[in-house]
C-alpha atoms as a PDB file:
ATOM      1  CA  UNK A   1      67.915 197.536  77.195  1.00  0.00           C
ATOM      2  CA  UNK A   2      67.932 194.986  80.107  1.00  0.00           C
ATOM      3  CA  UNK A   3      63.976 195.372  80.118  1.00  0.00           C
ATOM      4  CA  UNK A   4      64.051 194.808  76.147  1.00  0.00           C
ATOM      5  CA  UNK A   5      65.525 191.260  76.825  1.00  0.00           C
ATOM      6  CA  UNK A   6      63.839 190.005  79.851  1.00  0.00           C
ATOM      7  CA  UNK A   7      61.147 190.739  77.692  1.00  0.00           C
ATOM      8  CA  UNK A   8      62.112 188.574  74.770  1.00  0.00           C
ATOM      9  CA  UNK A   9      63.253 185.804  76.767  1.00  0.00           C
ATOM     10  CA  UNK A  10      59.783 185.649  78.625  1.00  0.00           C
ATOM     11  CA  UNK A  11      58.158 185.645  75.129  1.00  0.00           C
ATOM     12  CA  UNK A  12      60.491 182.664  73.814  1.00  0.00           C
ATOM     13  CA  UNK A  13      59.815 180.758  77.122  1.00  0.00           C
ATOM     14  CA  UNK A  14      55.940 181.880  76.414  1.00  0.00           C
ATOM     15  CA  UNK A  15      55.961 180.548  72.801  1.00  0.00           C
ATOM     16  CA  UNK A  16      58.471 177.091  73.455  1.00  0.00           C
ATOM     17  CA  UNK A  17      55.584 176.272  76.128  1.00  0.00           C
ATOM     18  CA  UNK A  18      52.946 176.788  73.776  1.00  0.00           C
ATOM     19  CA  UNK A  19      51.445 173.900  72.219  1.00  0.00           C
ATOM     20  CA  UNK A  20      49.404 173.291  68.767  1.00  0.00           C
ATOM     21  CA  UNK A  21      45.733 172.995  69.018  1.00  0.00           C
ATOM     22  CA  UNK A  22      44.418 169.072  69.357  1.00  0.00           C
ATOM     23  CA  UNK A  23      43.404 167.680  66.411  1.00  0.00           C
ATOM     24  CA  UNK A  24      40.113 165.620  66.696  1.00  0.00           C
ATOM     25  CA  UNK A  25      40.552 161.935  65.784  1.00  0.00           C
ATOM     26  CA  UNK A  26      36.959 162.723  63.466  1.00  0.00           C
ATOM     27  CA  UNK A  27      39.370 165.188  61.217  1.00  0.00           C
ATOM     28  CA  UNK A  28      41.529 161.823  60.044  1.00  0.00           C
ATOM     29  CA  UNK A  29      38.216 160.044  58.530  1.00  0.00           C
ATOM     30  CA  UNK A  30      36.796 161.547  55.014  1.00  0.00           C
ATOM     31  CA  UNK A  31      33.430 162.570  55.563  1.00  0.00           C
ATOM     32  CA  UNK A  32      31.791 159.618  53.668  1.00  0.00           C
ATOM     33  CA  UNK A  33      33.759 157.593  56.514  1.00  0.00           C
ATOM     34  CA  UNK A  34      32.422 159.962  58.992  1.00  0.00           C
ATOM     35  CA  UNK A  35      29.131 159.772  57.889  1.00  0.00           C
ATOM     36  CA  UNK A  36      29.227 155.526  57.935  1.00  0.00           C
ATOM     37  CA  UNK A  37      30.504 155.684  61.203  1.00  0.00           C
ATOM     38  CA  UNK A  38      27.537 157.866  62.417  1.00  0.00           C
ATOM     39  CA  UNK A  39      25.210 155.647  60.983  1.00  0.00           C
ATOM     40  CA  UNK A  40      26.079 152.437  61.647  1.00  0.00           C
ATOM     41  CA  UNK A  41      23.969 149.456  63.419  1.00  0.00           C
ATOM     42  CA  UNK A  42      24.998 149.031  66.700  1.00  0.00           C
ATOM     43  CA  UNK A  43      28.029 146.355  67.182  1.00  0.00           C
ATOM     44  CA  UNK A  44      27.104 143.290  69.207  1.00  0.00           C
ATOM     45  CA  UNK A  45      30.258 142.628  71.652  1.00  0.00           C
ATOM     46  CA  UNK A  46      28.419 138.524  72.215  1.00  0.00           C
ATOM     47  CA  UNK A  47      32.140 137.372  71.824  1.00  0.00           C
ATOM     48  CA  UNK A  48      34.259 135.911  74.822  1.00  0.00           C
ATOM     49  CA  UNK A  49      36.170 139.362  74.622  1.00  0.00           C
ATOM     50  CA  UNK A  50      32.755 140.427  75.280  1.00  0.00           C
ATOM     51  CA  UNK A  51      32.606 138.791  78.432  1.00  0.00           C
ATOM     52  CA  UNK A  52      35.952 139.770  79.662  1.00  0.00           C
ATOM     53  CA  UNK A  53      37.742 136.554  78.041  1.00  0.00           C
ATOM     54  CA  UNK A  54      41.169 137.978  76.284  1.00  0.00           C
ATOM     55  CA  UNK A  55      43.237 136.921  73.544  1.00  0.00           C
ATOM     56  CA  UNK A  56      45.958 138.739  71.994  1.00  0.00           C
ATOM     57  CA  UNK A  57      44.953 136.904  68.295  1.00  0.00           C
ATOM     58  CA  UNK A  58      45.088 139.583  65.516  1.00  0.00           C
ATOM     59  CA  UNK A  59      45.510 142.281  68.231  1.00  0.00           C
ATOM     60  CA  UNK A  60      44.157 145.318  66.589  1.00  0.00           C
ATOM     61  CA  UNK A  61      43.229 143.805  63.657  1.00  0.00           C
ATOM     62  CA  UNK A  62      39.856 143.634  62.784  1.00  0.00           C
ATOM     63  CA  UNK A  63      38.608 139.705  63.038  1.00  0.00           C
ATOM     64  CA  UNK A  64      34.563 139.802  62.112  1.00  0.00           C
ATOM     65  CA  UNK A  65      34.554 139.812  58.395  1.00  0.00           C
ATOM     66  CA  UNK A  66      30.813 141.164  58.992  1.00  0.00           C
ATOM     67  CA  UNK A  67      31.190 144.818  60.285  1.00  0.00           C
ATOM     68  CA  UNK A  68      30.679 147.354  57.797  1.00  0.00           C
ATOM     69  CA  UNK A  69      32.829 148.212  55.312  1.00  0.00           C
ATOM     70  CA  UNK A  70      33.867 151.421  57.308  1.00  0.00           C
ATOM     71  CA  UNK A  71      35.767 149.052  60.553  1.00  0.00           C
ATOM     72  CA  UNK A  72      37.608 147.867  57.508  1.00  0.00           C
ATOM     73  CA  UNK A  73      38.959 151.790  56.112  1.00  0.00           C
ATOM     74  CA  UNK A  74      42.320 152.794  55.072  1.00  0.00           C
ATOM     75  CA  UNK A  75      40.956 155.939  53.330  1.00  0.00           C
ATOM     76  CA  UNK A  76      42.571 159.043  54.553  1.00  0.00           C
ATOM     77  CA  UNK A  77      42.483 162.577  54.178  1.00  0.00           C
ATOM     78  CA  UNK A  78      44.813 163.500  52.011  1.00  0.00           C
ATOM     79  CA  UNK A  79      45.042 167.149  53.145  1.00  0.00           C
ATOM     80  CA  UNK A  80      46.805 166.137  56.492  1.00  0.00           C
ATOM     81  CA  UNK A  81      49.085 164.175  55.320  1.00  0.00           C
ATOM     82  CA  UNK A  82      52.761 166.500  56.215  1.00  0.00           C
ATOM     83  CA  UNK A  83      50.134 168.440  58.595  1.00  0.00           C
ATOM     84  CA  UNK A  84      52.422 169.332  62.246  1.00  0.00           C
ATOM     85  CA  UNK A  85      49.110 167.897  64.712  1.00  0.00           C
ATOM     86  CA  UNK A  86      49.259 167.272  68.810  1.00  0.00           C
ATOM     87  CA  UNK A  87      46.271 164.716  69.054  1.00  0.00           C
ATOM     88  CA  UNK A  88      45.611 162.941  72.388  1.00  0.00           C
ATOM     89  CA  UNK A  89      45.266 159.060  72.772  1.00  0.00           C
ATOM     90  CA  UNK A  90      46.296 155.634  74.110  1.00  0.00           C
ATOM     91  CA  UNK A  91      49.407 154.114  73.537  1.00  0.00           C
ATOM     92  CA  UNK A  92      49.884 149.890  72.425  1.00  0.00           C
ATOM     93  CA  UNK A  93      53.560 149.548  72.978  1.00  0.00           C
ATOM     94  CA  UNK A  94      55.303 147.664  70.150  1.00  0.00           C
ATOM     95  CA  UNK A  95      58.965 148.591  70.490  1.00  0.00           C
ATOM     96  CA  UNK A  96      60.821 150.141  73.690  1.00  0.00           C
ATOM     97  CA  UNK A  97      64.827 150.976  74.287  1.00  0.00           C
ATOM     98  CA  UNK A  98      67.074 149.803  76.379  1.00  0.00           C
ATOM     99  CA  UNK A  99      65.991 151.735  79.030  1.00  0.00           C
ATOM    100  CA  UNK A 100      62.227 150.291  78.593  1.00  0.00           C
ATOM    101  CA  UNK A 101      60.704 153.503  76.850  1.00  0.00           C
ATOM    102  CA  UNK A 102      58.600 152.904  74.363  1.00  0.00           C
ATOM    103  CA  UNK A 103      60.074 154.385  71.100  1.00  0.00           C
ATOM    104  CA  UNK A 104      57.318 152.358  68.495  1.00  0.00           C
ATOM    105  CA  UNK A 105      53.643 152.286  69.522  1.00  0.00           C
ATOM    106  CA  UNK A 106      50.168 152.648  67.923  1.00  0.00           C
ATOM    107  CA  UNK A 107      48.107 155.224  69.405  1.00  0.00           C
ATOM    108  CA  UNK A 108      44.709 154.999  69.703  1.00  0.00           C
ATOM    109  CA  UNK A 109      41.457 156.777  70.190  1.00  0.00           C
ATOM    110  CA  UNK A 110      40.095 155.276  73.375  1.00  0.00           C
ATOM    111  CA  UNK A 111      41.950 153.015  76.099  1.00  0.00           C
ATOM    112  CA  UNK A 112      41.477 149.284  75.416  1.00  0.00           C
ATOM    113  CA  UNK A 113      41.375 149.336  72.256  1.00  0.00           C
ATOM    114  CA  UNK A 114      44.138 146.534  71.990  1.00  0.00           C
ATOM    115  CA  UNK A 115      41.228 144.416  72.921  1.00  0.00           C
ATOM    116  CA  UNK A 116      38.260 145.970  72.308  1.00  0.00           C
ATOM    117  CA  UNK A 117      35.655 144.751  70.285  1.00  0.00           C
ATOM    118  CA  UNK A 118      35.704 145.562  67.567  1.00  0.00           C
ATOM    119  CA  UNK A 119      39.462 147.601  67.231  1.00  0.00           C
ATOM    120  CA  UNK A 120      39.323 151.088  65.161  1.00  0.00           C
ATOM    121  CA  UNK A 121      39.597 150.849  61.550  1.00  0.00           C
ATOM    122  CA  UNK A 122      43.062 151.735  59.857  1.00  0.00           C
ATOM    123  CA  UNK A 123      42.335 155.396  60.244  1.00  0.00           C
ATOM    124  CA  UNK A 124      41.926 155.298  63.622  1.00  0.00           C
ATOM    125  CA  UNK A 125      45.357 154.180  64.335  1.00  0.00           C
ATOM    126  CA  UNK A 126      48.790 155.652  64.149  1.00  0.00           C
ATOM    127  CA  UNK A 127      51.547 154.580  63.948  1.00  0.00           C
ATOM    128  CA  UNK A 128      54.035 156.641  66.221  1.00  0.00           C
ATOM    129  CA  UNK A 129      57.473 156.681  66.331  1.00  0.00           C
ATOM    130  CA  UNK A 130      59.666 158.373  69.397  1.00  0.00           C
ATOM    131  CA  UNK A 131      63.446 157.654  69.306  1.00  0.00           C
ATOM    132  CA  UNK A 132      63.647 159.709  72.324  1.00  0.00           C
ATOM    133  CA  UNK A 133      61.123 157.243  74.013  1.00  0.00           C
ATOM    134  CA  UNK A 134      58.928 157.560  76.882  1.00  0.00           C
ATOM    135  CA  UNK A 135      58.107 155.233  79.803  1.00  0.00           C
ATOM    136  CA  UNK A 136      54.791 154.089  79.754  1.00  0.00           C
ATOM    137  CA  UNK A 137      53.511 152.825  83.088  1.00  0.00           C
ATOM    138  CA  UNK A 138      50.192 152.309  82.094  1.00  0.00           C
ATOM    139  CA  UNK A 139      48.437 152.327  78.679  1.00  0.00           C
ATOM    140  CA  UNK A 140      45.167 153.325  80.236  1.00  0.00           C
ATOM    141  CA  UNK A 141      46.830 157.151  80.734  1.00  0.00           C
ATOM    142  CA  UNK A 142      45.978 159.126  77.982  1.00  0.00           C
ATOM    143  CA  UNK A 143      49.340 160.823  76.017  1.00  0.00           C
ATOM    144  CA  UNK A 144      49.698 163.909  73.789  1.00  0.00           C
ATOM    145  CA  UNK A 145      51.803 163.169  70.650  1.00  0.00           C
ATOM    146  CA  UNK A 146      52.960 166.008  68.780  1.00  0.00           C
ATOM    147  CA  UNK A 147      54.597 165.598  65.329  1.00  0.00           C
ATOM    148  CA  UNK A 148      54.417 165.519  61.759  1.00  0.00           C
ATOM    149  CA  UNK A 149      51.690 163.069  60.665  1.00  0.00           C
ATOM    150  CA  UNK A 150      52.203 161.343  57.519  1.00  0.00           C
ATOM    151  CA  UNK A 151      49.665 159.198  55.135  1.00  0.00           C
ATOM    152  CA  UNK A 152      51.101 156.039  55.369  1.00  0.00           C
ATOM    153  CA  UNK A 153      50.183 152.288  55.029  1.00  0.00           C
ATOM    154  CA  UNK A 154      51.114 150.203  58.115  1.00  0.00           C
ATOM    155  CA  UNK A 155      50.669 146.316  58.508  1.00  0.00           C
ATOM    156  CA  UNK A 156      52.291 144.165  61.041  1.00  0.00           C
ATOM    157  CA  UNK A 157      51.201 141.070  62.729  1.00  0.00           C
ATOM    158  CA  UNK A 158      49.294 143.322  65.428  1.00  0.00           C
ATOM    159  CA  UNK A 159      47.595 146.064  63.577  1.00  0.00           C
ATOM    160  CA  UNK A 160      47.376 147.917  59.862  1.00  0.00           C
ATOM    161  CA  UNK A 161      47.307 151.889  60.421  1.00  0.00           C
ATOM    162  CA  UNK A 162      46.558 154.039  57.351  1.00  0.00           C
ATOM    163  CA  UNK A 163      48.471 157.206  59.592  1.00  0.00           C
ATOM    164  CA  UNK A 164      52.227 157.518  61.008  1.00  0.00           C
ATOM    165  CA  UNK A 165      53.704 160.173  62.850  1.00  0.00           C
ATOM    166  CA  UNK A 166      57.267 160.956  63.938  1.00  0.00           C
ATOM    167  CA  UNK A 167      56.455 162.691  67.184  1.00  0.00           C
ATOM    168  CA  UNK A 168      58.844 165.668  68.346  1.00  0.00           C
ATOM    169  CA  UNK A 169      57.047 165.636  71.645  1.00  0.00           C
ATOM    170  CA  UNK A 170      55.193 162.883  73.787  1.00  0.00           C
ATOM    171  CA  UNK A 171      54.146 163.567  77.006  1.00  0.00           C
ATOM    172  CA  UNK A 172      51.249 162.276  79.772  1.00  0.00           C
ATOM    173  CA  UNK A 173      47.680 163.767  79.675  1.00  0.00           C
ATOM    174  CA  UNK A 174      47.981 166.007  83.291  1.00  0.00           C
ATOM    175  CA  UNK A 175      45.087 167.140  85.370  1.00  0.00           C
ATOM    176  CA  UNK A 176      45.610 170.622  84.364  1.00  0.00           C
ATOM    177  CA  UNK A 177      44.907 169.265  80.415  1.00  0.00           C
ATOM    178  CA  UNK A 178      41.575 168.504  81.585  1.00  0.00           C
END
């Protein structure tokens, strides 16, 4: 009997350890989106952010009314919208408690993208929100966010997201990730 539940204890402690598989950004784009984003012209990145000249005007928001239509989506796929995802990213802190944790943030597919050039589209971003926060020393360290992802239409003065997720878990990329 005392074999029977060291036994199930090691195989709760096995499965709360566990985690989901990633999710690829690529599986939040339709496949026409996909498919533009393959074939576009190359961006020219001739602007002052370019040449390592910064401001925070518009943020993530996209600024060069001449990309393709694509930098400009907010089509999702509908499919994961109420999907439970862990997807791996870059946090933009918008909101943090009163401990400094960040409980609001975008998260995004590659680091700088708060002022790269040109940002993601709107279905490269998501919203995330943490009540339980998490202290974010550096938004170059890649995160895991796991939660239930949501299709859902996001516009502040920073960024528009066409994704949210209320994360159950956040927690910093580790060596043994890799």
């Amino acid at each position: 009997m005392r074999a029977l539940l060291l036994f199930v204890v090691l195989l709760l402690s096995a499965t709360a350890r566990a985690e989901l598989a990633e999710t690829d950004w690529l599986q939040l784009l339709p496949a026409s989106d996909r498919q533009a984003l393959e074939n576009m012209p190359e961006i020219s990145h001739d602007t002052a952010e370019g040449e390592g000249v910064f401001s925070n005007k518009g943020g993530l928001k996209q600024q060069d009314k001449d990309l393709p239509a694509v930098m400009y989506s907010r089509k999702t796929v509908a499919a994961m919208n109420g999907q439970t995802i862990r997807i791996g990213g870059y946090p933009v802190p918008l909101e943090s408690n009163a401990q400094g944790a960040s409980t609001l943030f975008f998260l995004v597919p590659y680091p700088g993208a708060c002022i790269h050039v040109p940002p993601p589209p709107p279905n490269q971003l998501i919203l995330v929100r943490y009540p339980k926060g998490i202290a974010l020393e550096d938004i170059y360290a890649p995160i895991w966010v796991s939660g239930a992802l949501k299709v859902e239409a996001v516009s502040n003065d920073l960024a528009d997201a066409a994704y949210a997720l209320d994360a159950s878990a956040v927690r910093l990329v580790e060596e043994s990730d890799l």
